[in-house]
N, C-alpha and C. Protein backbone atom coordinates (compact mmCIF):
# COMPACT_ATOMS: atom_id res chain seq x y z
N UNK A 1 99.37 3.09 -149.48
CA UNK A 1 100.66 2.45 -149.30
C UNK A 1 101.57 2.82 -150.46
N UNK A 2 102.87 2.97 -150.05
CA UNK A 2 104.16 3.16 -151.06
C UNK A 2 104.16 2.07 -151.87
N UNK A 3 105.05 1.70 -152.90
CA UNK A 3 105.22 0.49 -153.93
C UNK A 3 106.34 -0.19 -152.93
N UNK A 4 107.24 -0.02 -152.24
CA UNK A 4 108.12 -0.67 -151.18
C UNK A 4 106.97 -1.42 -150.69
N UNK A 5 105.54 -1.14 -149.79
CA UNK A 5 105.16 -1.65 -148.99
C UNK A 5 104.75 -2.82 -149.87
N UNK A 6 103.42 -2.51 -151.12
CA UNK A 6 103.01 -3.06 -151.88
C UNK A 6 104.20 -4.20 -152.34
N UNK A 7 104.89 -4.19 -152.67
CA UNK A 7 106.15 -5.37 -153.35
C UNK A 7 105.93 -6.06 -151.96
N UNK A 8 106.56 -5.59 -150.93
CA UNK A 8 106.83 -6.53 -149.84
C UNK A 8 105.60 -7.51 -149.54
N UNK A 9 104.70 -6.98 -149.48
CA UNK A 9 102.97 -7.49 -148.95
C UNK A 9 102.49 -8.61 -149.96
N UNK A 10 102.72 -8.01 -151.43
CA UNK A 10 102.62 -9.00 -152.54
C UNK A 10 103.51 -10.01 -152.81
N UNK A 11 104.67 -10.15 -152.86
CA UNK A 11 105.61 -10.91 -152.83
C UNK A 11 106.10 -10.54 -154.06
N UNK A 12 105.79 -9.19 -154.80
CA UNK A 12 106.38 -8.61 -155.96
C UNK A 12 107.41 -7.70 -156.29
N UNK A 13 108.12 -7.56 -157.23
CA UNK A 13 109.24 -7.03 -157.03
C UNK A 13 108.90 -5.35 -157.65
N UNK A 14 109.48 -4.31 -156.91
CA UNK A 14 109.22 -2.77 -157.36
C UNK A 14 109.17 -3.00 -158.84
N UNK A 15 110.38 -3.09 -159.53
CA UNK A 15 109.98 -3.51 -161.15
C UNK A 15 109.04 -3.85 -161.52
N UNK A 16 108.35 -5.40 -160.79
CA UNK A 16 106.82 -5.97 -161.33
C UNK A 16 105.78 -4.97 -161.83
N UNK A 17 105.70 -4.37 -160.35
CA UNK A 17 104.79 -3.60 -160.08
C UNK A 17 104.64 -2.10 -161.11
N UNK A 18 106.04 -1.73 -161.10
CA UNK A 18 105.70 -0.69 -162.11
C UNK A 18 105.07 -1.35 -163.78
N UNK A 19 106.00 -2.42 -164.56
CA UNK A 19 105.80 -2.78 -165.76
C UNK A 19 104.07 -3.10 -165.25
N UNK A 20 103.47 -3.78 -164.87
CA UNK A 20 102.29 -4.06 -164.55
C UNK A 20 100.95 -3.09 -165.10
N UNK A 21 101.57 -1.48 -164.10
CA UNK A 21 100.98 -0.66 -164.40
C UNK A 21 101.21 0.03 -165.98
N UNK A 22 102.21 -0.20 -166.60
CA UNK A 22 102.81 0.41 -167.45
C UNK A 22 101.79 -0.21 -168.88
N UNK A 23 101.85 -1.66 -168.71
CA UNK A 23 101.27 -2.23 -169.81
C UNK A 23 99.94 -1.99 -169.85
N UNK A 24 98.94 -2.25 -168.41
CA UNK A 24 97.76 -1.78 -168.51
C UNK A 24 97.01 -2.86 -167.30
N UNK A 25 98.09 -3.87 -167.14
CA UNK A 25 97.42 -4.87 -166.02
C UNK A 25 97.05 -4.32 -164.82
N UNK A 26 97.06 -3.32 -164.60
CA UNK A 26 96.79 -2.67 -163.45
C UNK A 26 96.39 -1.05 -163.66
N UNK A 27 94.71 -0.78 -163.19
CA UNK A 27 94.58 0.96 -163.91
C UNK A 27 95.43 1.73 -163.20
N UNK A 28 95.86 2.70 -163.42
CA UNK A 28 96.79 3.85 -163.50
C UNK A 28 97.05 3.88 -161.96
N UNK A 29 97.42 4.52 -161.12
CA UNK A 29 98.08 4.15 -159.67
C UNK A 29 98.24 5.78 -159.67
N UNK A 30 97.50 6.03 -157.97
CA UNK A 30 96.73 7.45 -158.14
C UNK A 30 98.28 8.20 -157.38
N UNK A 31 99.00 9.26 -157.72
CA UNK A 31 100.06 9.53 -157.40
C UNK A 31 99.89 11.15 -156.21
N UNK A 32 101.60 10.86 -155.21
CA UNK A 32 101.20 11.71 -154.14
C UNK A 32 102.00 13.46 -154.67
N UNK A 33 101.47 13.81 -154.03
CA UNK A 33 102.37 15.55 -154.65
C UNK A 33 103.81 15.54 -155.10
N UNK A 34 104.40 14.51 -154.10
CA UNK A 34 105.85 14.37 -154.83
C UNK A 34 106.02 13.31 -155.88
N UNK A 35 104.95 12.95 -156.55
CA UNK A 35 105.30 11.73 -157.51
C UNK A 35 105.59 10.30 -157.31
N UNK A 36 105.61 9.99 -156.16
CA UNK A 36 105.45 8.62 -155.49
C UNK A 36 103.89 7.85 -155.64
N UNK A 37 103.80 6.92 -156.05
CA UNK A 37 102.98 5.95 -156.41
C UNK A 37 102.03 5.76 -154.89
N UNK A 38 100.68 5.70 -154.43
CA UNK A 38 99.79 5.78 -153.47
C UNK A 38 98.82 4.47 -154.16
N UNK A 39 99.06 3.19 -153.03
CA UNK A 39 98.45 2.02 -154.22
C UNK A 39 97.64 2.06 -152.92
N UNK A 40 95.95 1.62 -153.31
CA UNK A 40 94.78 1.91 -152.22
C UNK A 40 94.37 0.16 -152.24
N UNK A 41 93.85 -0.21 -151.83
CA UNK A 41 92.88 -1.29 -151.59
C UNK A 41 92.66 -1.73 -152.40
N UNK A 42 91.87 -1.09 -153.79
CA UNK A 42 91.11 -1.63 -154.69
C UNK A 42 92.72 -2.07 -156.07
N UNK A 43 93.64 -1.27 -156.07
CA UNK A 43 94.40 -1.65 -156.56
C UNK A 43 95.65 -2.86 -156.06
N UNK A 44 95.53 -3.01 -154.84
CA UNK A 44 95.80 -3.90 -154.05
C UNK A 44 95.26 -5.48 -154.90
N UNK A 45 94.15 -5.28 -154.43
CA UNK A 45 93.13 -6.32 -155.12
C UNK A 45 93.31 -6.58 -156.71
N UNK A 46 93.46 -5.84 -157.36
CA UNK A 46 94.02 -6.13 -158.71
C UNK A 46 95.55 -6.31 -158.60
N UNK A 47 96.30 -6.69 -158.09
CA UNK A 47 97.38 -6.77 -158.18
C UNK A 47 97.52 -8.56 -157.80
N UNK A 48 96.10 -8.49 -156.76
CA UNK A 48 96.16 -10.09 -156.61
C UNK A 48 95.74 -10.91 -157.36
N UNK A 49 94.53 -10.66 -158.37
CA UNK A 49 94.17 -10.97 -159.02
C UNK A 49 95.26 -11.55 -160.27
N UNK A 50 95.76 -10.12 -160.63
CA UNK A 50 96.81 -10.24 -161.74
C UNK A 50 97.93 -11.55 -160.99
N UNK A 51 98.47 -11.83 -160.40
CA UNK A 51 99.12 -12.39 -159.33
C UNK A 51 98.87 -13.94 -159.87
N UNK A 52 98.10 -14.26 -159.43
CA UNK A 52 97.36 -15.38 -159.50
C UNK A 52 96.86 -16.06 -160.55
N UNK A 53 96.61 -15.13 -161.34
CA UNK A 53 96.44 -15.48 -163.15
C UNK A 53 97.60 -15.79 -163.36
N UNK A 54 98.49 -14.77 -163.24
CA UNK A 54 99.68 -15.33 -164.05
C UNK A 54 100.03 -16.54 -163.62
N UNK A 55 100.46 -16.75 -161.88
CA UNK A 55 100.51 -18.23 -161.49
C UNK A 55 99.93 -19.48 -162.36
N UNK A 56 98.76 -18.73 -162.55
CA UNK A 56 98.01 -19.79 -163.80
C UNK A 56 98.38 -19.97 -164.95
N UNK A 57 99.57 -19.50 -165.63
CA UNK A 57 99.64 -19.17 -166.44
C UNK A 57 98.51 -18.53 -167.70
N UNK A 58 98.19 -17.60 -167.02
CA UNK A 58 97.60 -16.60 -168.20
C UNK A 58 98.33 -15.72 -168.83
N UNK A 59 98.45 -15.53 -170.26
CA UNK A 59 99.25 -14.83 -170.66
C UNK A 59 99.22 -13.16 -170.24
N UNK A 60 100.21 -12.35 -170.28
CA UNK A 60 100.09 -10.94 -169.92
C UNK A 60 98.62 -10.30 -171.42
N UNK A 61 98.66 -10.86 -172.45
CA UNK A 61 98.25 -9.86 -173.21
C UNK A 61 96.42 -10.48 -173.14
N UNK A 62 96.06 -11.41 -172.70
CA UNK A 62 94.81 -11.09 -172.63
C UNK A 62 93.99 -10.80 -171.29
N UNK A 63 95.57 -10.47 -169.85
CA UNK A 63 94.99 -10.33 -168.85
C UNK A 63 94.60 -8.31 -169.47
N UNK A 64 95.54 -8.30 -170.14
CA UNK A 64 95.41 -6.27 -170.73
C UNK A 64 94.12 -6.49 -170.99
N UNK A 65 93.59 -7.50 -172.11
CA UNK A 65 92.37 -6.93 -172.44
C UNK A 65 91.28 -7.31 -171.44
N UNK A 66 91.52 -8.40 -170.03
CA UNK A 66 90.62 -8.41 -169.43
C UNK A 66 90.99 -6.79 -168.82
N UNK A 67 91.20 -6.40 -168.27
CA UNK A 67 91.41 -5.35 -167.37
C UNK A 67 90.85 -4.20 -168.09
N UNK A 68 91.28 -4.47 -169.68
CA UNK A 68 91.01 -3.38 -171.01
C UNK A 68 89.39 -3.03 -170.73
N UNK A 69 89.13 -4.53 -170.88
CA UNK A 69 87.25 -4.41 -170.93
C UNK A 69 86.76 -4.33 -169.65
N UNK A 70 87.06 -4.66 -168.71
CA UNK A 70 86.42 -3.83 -167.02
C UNK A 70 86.43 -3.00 -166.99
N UNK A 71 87.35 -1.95 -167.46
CA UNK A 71 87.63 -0.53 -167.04
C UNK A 71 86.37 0.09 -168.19
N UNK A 72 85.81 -0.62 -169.18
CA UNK A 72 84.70 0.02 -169.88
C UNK A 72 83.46 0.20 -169.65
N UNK A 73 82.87 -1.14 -168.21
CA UNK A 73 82.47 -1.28 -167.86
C UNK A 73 81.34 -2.75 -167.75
N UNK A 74 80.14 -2.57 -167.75
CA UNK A 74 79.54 -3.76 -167.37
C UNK A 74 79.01 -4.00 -168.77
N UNK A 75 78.85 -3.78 -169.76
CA UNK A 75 78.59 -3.84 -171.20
C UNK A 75 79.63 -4.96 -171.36
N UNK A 76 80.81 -5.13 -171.10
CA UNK A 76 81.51 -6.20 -171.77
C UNK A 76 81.89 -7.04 -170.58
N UNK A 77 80.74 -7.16 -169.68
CA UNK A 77 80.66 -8.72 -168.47
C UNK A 77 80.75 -9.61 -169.64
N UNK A 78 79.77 -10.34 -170.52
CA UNK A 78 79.93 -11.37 -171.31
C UNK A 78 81.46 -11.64 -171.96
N UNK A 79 81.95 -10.69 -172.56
CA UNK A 79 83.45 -10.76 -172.96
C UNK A 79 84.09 -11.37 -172.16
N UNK A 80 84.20 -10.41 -170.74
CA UNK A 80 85.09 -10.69 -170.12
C UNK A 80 85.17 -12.35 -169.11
N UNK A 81 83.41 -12.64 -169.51
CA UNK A 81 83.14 -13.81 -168.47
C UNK A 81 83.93 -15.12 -170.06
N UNK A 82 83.71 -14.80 -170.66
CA UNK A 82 84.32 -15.63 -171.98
C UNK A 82 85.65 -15.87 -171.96
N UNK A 83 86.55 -14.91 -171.58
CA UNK A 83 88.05 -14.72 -172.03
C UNK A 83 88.64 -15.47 -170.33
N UNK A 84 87.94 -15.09 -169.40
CA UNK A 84 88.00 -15.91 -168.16
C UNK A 84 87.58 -17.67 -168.01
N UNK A 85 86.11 -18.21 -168.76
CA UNK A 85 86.16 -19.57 -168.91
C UNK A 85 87.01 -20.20 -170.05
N UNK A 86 87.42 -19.44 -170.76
CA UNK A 86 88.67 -20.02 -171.76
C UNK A 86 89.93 -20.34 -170.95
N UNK A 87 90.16 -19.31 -170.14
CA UNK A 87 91.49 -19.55 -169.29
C UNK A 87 91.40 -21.02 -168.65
N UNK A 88 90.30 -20.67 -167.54
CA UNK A 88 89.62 -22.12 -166.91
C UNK A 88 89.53 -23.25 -167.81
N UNK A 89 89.18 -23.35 -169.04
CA UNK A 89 89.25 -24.54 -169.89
C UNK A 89 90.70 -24.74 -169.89
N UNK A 90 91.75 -24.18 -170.25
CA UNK A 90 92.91 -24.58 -170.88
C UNK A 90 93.86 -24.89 -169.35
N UNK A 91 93.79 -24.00 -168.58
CA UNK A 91 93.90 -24.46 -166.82
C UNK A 91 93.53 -25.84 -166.33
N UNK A 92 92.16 -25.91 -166.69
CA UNK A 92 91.77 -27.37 -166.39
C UNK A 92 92.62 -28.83 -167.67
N UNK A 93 92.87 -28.34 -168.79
CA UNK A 93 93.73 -29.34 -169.50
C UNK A 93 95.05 -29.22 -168.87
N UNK A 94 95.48 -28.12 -168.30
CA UNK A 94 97.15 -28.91 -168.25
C UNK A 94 97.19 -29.02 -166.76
N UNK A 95 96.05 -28.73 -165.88
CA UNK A 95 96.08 -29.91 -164.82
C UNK A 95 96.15 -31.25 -165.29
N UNK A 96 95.13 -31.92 -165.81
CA UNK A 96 94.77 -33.18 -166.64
C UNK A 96 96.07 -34.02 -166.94
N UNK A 97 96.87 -33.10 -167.89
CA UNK A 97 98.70 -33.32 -168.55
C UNK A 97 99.36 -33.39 -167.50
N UNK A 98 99.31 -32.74 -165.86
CA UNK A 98 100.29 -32.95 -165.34
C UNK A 98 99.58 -33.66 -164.12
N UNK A 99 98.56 -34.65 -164.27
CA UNK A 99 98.32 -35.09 -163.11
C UNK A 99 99.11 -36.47 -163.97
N UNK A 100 98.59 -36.90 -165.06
CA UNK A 100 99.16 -37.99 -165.98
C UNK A 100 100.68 -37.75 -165.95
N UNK A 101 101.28 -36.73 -165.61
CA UNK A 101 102.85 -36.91 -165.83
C UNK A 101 103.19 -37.28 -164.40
N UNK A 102 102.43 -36.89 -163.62
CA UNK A 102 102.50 -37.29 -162.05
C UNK A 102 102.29 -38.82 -161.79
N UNK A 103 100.98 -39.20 -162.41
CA UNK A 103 101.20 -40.65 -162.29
C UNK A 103 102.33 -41.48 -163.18
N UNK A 104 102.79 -41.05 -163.97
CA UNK A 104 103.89 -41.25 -165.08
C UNK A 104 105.34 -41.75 -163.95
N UNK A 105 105.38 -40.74 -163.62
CA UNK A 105 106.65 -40.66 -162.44
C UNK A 105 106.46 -41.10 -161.15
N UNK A 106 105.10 -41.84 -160.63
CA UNK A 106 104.99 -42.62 -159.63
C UNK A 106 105.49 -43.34 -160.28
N UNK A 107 104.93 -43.81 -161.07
CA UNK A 107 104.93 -45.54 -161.29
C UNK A 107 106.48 -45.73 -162.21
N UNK A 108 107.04 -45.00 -162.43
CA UNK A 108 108.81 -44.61 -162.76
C UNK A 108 109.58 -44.89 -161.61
N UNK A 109 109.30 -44.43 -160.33
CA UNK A 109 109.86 -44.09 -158.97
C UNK A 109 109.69 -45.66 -158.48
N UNK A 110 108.61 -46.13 -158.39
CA UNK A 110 107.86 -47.58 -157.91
C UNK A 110 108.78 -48.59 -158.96
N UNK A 111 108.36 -48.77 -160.24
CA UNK A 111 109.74 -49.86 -160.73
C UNK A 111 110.98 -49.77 -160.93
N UNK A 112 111.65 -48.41 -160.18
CA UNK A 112 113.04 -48.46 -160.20
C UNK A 112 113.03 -48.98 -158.50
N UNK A 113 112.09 -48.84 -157.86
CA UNK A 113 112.58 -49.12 -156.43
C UNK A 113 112.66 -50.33 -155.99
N UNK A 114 111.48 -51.21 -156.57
CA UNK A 114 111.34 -52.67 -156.93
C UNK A 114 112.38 -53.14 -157.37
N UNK A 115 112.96 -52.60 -158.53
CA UNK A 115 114.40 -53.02 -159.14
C UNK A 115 115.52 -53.66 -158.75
N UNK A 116 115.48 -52.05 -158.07
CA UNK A 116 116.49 -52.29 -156.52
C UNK A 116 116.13 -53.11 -155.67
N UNK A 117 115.08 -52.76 -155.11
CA UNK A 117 115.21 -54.32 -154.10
C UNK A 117 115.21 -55.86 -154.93
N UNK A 118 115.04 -56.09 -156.06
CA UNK A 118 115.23 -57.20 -156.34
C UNK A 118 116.51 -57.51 -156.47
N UNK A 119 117.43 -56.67 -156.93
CA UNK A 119 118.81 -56.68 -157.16
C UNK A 119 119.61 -56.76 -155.75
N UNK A 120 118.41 -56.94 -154.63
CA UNK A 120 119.15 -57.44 -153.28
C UNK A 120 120.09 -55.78 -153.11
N UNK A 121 120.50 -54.98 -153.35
CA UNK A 121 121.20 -53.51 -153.37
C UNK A 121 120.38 -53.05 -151.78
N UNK A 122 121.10 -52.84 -150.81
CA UNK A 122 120.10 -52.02 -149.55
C UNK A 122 119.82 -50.76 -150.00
N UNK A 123 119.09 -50.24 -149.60
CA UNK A 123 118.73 -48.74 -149.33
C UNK A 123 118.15 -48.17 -148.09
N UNK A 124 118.79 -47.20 -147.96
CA UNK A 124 118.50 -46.59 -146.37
C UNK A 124 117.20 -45.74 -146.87
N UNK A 125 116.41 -46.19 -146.34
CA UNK A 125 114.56 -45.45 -146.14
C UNK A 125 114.58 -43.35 -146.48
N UNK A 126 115.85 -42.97 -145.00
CA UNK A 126 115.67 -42.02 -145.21
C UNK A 126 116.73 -41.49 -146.61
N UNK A 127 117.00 -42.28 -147.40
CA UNK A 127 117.39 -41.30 -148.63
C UNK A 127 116.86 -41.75 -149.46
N UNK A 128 115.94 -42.52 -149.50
CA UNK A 128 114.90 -42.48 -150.64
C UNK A 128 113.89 -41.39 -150.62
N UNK A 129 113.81 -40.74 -149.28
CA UNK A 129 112.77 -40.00 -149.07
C UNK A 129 111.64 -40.51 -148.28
N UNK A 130 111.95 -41.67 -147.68
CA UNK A 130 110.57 -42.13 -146.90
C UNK A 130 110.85 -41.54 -145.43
């Protein structure tokens, strides 16, 4: 597939996709006689990967060195299984932070609504959001 198709399919933008490859988040992208970018399956798949980390917020520079140390091979599984449950640890804390800011802002939403109805004030259901 072209990088047009790839952007469209990924939900990434041609730019993404090149800086991606450029930094190292993605190995090299095997090119056609005229110099157009030919992205296969397996780079597909790293693109989702990368994708999805970042969603996670993983930073760009230690997804380089995950990608850094795969491409060396299976000698640095332990590394790379390390630099991956670190992510997962710090992923799992600011779930934690934003489930607490979530209940924060129920119970914000709940005694201003109470408020209001004590203050006798109507409110129409559908613009509160119910």
């Amino acid at each position: 597939m072209y990088i047009t198709e790839v952007s469209k399919i990924m939900g990434l933008s041609t730019d993404t996709l090149r800086y991606y490859e450029r930094v190292g988040l993605i190995p090299r992208i095997e090119r056609s006689p005229a110099g157009l970018r030919l992205y296969g399956e397996t780079d597909c798949c790293w693109i989702e990967f990368i994708k999805n980390m970042r969603s996670a917020g993983v930073p760009i520079d230690i997804l380089v060195e995950y990608v850094r140390l795969y491409q060396q091979g299976e000698s640095t599984f332990e590394k790379r299984k390390e630099i991956l449950a670190g992510q997962m640890a710090l992923l799992d804390a600011k779930i934690s932070e934003l489930q607490l800011v979530r209940e924060k802002l129920r119970l914000k939403i709940a005694a201003n609504y109470e408020r209001i109805e004590a203050a006798g004030e109507e409110t129409a259901p559908a613009a509160m959001g119910e």
